[in-house]
N, C-alpha and C. Protein backbone atom coordinates (compact mmCIF):
# COMPACT_ATOMS: atom_id res chain seq x y z
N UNK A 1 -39.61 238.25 -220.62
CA UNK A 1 -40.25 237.61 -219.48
C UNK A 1 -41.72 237.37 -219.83
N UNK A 2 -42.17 236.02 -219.79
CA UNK A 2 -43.55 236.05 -219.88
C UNK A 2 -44.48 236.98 -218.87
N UNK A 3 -46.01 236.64 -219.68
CA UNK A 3 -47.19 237.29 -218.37
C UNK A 3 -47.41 236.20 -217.61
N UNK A 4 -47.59 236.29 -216.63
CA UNK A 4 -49.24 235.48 -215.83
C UNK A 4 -50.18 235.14 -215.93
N UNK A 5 -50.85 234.09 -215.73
CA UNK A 5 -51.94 233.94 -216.15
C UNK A 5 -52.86 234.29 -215.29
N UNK A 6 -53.97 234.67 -215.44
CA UNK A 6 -54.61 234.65 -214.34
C UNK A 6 -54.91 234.10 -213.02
N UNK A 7 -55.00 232.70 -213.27
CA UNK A 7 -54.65 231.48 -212.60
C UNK A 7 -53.22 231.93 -211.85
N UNK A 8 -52.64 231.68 -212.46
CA UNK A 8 -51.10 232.20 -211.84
C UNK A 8 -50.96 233.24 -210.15
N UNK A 9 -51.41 234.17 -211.01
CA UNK A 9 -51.86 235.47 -210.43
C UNK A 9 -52.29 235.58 -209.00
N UNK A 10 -53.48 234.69 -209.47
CA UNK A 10 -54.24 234.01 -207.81
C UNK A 10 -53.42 233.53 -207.07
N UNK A 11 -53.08 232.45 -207.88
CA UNK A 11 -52.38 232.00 -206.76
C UNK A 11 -51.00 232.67 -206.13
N UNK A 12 -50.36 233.24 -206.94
CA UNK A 12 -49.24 233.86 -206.01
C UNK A 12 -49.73 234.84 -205.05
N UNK A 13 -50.95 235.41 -204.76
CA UNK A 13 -51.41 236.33 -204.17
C UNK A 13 -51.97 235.83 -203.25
N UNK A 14 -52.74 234.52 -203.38
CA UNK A 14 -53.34 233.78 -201.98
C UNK A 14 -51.86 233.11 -201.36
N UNK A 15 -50.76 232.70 -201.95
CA UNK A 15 -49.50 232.62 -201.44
C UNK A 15 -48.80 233.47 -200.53
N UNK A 16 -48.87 235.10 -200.75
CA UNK A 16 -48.27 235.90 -200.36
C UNK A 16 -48.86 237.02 -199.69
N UNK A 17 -50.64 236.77 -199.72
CA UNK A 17 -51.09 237.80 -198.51
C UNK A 17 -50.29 237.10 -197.32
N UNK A 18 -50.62 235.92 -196.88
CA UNK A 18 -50.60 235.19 -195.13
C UNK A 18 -49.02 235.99 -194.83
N UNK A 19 -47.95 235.77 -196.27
CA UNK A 19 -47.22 236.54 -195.21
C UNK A 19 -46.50 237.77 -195.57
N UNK A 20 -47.81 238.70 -195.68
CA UNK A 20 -47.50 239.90 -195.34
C UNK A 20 -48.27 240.23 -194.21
N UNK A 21 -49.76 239.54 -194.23
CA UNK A 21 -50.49 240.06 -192.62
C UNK A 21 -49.36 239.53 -191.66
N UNK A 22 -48.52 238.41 -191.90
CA UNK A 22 -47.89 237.96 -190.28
C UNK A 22 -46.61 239.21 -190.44
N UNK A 23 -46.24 239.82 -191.11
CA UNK A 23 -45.14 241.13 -191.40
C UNK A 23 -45.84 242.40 -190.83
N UNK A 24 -46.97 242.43 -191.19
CA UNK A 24 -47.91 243.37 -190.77
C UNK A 24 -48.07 243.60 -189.22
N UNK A 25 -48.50 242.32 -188.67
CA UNK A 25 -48.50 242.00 -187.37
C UNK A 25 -47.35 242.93 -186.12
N UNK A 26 -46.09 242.81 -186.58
CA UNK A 26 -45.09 242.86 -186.09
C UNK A 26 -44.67 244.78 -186.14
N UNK A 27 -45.58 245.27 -187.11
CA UNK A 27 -45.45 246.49 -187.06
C UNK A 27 -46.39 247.46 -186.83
N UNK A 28 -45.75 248.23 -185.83
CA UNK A 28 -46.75 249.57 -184.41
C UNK A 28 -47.75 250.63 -186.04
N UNK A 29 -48.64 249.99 -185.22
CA UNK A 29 -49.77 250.92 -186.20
C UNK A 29 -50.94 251.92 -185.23
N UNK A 30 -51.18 252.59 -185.95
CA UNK A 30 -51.94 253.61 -184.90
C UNK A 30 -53.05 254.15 -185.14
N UNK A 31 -54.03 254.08 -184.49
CA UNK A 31 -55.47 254.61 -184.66
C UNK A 31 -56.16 254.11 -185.68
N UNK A 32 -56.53 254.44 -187.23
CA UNK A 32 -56.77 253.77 -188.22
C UNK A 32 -56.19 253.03 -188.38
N UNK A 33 -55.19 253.51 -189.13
CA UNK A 33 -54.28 252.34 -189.59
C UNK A 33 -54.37 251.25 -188.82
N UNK A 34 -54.21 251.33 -187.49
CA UNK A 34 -54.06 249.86 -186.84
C UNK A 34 -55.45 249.41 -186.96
N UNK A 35 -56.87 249.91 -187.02
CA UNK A 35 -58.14 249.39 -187.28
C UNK A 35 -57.91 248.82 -188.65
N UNK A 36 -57.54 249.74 -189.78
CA UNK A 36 -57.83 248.49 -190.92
C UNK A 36 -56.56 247.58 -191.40
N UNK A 37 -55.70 247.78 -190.63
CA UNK A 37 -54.63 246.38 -190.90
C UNK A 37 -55.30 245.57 -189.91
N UNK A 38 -55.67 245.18 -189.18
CA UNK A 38 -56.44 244.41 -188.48
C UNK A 38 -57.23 243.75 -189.01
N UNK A 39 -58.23 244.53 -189.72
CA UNK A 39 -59.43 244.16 -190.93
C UNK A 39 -58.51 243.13 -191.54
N UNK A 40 -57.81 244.21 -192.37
CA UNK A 40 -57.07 243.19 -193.65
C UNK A 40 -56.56 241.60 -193.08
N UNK A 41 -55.41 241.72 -192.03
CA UNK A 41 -55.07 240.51 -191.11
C UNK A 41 -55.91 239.24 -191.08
N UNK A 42 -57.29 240.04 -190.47
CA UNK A 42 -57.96 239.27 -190.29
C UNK A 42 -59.22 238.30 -191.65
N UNK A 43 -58.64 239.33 -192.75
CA UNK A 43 -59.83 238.75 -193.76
C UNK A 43 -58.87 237.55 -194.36
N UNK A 44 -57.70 237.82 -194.13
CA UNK A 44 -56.32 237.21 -195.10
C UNK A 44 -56.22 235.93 -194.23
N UNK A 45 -56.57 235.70 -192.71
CA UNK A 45 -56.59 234.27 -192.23
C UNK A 45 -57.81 233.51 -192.43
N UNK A 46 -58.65 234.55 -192.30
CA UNK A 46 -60.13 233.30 -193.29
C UNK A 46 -60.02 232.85 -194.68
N UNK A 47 -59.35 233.69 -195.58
CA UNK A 47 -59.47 233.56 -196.48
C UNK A 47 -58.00 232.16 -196.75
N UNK A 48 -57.09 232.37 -196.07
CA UNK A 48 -56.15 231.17 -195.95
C UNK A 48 -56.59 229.92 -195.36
N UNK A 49 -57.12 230.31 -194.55
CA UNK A 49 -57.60 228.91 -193.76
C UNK A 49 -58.90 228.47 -194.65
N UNK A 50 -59.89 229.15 -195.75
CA UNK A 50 -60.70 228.45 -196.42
C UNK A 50 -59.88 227.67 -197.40
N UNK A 51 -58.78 228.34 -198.06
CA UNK A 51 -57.86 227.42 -199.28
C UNK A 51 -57.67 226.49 -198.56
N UNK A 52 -56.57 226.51 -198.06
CA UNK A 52 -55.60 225.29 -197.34
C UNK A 52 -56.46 223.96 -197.21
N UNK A 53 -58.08 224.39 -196.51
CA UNK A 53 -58.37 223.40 -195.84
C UNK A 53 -58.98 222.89 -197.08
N UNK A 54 -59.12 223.90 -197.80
CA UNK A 54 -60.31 222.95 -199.24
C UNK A 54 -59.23 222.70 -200.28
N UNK A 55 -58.16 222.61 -200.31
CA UNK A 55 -56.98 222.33 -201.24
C UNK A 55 -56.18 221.38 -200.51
N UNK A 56 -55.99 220.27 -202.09
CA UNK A 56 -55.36 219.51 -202.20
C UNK A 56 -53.79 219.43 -201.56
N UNK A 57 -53.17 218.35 -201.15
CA UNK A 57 -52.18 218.99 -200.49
C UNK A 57 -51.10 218.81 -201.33
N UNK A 58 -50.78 218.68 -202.65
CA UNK A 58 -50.41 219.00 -204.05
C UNK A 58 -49.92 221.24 -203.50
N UNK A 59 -51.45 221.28 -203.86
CA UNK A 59 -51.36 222.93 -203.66
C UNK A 59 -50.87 223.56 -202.54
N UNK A 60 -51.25 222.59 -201.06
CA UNK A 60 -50.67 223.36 -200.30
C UNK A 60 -49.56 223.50 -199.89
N UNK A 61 -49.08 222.01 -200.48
CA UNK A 61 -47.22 222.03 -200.64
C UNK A 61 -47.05 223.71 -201.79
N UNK A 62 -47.69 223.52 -202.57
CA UNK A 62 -47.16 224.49 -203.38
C UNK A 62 -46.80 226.32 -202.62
N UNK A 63 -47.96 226.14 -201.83
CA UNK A 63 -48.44 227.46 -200.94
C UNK A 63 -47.48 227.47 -200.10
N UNK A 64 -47.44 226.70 -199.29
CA UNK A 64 -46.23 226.36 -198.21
C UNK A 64 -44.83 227.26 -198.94
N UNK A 65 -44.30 226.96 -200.24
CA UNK A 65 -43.33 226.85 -200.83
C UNK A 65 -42.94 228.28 -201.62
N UNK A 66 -44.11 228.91 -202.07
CA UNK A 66 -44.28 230.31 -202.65
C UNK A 66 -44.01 230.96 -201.55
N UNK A 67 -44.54 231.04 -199.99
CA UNK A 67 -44.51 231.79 -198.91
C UNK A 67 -42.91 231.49 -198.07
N UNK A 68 -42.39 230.50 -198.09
CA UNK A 68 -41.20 230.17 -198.20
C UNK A 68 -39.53 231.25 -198.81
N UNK A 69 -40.45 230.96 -199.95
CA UNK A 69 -39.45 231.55 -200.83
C UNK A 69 -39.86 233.03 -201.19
N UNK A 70 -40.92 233.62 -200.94
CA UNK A 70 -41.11 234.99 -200.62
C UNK A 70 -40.22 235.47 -199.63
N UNK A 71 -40.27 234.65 -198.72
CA UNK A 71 -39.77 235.23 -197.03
C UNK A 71 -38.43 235.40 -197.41
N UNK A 72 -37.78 234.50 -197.80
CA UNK A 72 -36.41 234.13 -198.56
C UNK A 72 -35.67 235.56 -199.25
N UNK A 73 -36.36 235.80 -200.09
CA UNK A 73 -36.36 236.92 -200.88
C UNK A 73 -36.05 238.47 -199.90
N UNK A 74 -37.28 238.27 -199.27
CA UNK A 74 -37.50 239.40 -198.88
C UNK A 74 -36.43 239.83 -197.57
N UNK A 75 -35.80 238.90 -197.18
CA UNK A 75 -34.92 238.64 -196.18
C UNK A 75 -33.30 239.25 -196.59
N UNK A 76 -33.43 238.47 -198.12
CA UNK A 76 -32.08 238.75 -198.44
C UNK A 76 -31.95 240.00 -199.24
N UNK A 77 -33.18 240.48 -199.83
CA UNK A 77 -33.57 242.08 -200.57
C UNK A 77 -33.70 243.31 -199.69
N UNK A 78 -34.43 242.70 -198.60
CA UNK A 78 -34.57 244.28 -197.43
C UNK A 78 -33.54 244.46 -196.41
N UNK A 79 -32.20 244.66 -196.40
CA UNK A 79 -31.40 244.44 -195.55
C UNK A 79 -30.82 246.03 -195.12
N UNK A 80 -31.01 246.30 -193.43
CA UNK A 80 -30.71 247.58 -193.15
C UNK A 80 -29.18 248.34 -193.35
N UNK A 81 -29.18 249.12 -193.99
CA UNK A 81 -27.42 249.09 -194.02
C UNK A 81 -27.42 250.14 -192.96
């Protein structure tokens, strides 16, 4: 299996914070914890909404499509038995 490139890297990670804060969202957090998932939540929609809006929509098809197929994954990998 190849590496990543750095480049790479980034981008699957600016792909796949947005949706773990919206996963995040959905789960009871308490006292801290719920203070800094909040933080995090909240740094992960500025930081999405600065890409998106300053990227080509080339990339944000691409973004769209990584977060897509994360969800995909994770849907058919985490299943309660």
């Amino acid at each position: 299996m190849r590496k990543l490139t750095p480049n790479e890297k980034l981008i699957a990670v600016v792909a796949i914070l947005p949706v773990m804060a919206d996963l995040m969202e959905d789960i009871k957090l308490f006292q801290l914890s719920k203070k800094y998932g909040n933080l995090f939540i909240e740094e992960v929609r500025k930081t999405d909404n600065t890409i998106i809006r300053d990227a080509e929509l080339d990339a944000q098809s691409q973004q769209i499509n990584i977060q897509r197929a994360f969800v995909q994954w994770l849907q058919n990998e985490f299943v309660e038995q």
